[in-house]
Protein backbone atom coordinates (compact mmCIF):
# COMPACT_ATOMS: atom_id res chain seq x y z
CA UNK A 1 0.00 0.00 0.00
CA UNK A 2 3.13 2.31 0.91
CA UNK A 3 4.54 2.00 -2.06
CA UNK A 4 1.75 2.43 -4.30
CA UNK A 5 0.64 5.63 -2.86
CA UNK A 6 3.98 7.15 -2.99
CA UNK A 7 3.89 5.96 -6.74
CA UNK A 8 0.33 7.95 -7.06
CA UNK A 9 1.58 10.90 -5.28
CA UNK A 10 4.43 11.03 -7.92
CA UNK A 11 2.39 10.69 -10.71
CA UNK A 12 -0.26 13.34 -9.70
CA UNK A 13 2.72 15.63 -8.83
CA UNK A 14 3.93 14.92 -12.62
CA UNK A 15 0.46 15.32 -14.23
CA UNK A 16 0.20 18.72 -11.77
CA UNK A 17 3.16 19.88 -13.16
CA UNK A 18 2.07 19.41 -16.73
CA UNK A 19 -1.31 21.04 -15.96
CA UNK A 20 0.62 24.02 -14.85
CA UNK A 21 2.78 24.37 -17.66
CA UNK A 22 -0.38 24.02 -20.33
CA UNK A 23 -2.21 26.84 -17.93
CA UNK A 24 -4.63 23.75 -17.28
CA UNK A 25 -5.20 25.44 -13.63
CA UNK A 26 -8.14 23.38 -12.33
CA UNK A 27 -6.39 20.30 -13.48
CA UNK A 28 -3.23 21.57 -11.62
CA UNK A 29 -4.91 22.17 -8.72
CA UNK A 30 -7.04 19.25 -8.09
CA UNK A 31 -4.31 17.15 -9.49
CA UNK A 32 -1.79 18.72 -6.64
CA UNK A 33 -4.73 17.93 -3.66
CA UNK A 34 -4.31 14.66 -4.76
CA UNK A 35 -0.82 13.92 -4.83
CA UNK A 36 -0.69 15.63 -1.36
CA UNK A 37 -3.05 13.05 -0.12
CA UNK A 38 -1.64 10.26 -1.47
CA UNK A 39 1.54 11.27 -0.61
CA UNK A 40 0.76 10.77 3.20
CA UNK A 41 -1.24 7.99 2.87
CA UNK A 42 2.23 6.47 1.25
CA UNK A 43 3.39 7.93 4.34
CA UNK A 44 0.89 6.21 6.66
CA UNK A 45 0.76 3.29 5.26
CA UNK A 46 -1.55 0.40 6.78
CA UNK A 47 -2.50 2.73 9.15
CA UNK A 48 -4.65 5.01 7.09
CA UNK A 49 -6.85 2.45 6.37
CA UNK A 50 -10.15 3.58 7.23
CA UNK A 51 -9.26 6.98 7.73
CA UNK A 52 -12.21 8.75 6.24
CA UNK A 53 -11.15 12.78 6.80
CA UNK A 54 -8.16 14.93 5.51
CA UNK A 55 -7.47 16.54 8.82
CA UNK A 56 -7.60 12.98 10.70
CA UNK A 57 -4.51 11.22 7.55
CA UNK A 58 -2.82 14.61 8.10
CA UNK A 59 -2.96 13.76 11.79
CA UNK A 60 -1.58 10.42 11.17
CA UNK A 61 1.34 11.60 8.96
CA UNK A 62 2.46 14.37 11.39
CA UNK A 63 2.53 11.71 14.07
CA UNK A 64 4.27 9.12 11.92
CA UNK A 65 6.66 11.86 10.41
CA UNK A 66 7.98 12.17 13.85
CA UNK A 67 7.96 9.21 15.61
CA UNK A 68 11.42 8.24 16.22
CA UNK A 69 13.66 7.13 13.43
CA UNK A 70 11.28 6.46 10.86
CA UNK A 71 13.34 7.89 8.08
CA UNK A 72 16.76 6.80 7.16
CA UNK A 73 18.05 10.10 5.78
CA UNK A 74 17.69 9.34 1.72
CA UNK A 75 14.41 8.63 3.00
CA UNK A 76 14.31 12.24 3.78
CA UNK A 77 15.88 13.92 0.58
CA UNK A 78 12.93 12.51 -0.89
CA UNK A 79 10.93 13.72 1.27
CA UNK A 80 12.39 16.85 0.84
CA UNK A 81 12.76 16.62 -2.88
CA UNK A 82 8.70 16.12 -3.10
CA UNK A 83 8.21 18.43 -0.53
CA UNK A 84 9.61 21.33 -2.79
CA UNK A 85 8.18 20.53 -5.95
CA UNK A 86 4.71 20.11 -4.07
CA UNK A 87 5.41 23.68 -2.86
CA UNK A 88 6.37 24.89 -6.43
CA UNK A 89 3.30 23.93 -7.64
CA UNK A 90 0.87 25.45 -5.21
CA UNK A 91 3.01 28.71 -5.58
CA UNK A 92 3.14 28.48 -8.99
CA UNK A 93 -1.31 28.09 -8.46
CA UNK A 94 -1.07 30.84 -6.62
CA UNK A 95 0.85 33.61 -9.10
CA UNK A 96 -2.66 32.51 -11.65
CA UNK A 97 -4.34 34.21 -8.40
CA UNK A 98 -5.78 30.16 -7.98
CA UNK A 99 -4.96 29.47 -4.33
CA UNK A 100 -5.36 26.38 -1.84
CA UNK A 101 -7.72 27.10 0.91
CA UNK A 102 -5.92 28.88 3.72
CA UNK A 103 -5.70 25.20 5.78
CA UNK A 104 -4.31 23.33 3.10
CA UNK A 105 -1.79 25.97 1.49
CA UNK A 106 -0.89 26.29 5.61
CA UNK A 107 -0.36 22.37 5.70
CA UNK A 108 1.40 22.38 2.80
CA UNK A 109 3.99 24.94 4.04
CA UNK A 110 3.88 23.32 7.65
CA UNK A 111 4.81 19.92 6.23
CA UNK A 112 7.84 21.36 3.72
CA UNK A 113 8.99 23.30 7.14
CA UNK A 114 8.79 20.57 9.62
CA UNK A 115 10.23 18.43 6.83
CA UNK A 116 13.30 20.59 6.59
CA UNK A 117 13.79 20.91 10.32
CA UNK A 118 13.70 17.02 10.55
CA UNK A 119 16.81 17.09 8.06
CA UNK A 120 18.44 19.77 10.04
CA UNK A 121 18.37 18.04 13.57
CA UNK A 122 19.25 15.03 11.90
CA UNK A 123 22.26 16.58 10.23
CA UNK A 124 23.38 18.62 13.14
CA UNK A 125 23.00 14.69 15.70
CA UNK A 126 25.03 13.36 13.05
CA UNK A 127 28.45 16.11 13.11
């Protein structure tokens, strides 16, 4: 299941991309929602099963996303990696004056943030 949302995610965030490029903005968008979700479902894994609401998976992830040790750190450049281009997109959204609802454009930036302080306390354990 892991794997095969993290596939998803990637190929929303691919077809997002595209959407953005071809000005295909409510493609873009709705395309980006989507890789976001399955992105922490991937994330999740067997535990999102059942998990009917966005705020209750986003719950999950956060836990899950810091529970102790969870990522080996290539683990986290991908994160990181997605995490950026996921960003890029919904900024990219917003310059069209299309924008994420205020909770999930704040998500978005809270995950990319926590994401990046993960890899910085990692980095700094490991000097």
């Amino acid at each position: 299941m892991e794997r095969e949302s993290l596939k998803k995610a990637e190929e929303r965030l691919k077809v997002a991309w595209m959407a953005l490029e071809n000005d295909y903005l409510n493609s873009a968008l709705s395309n980006c929602y989507q890789a976001f979700f399955y992105f922490m479902q991937g994330v999740v894994g067997t535990d999102a099963i059942g998990v009917k609401s966005y705020p209750e998976l986003l719950s999950l992830f956060i836990k899950k996303l810091y529970r102790r040790g969870i990522f080996r750190p290539e683990q986290l450049q991908k994160l990181t990696v997605f995490a950026e281009e996921l960003y890029a997109v919904v900024k990219g959204l917003e310059y069209y004056g299309i924008a994420f609802s205020k909770s999930h454009a704040s998500k978005v930036e809270e995950y990319v943030s926590r994401v990046k302080s993960l890899i910085l306390s990692y980095e700094s354990k490991r000097i």
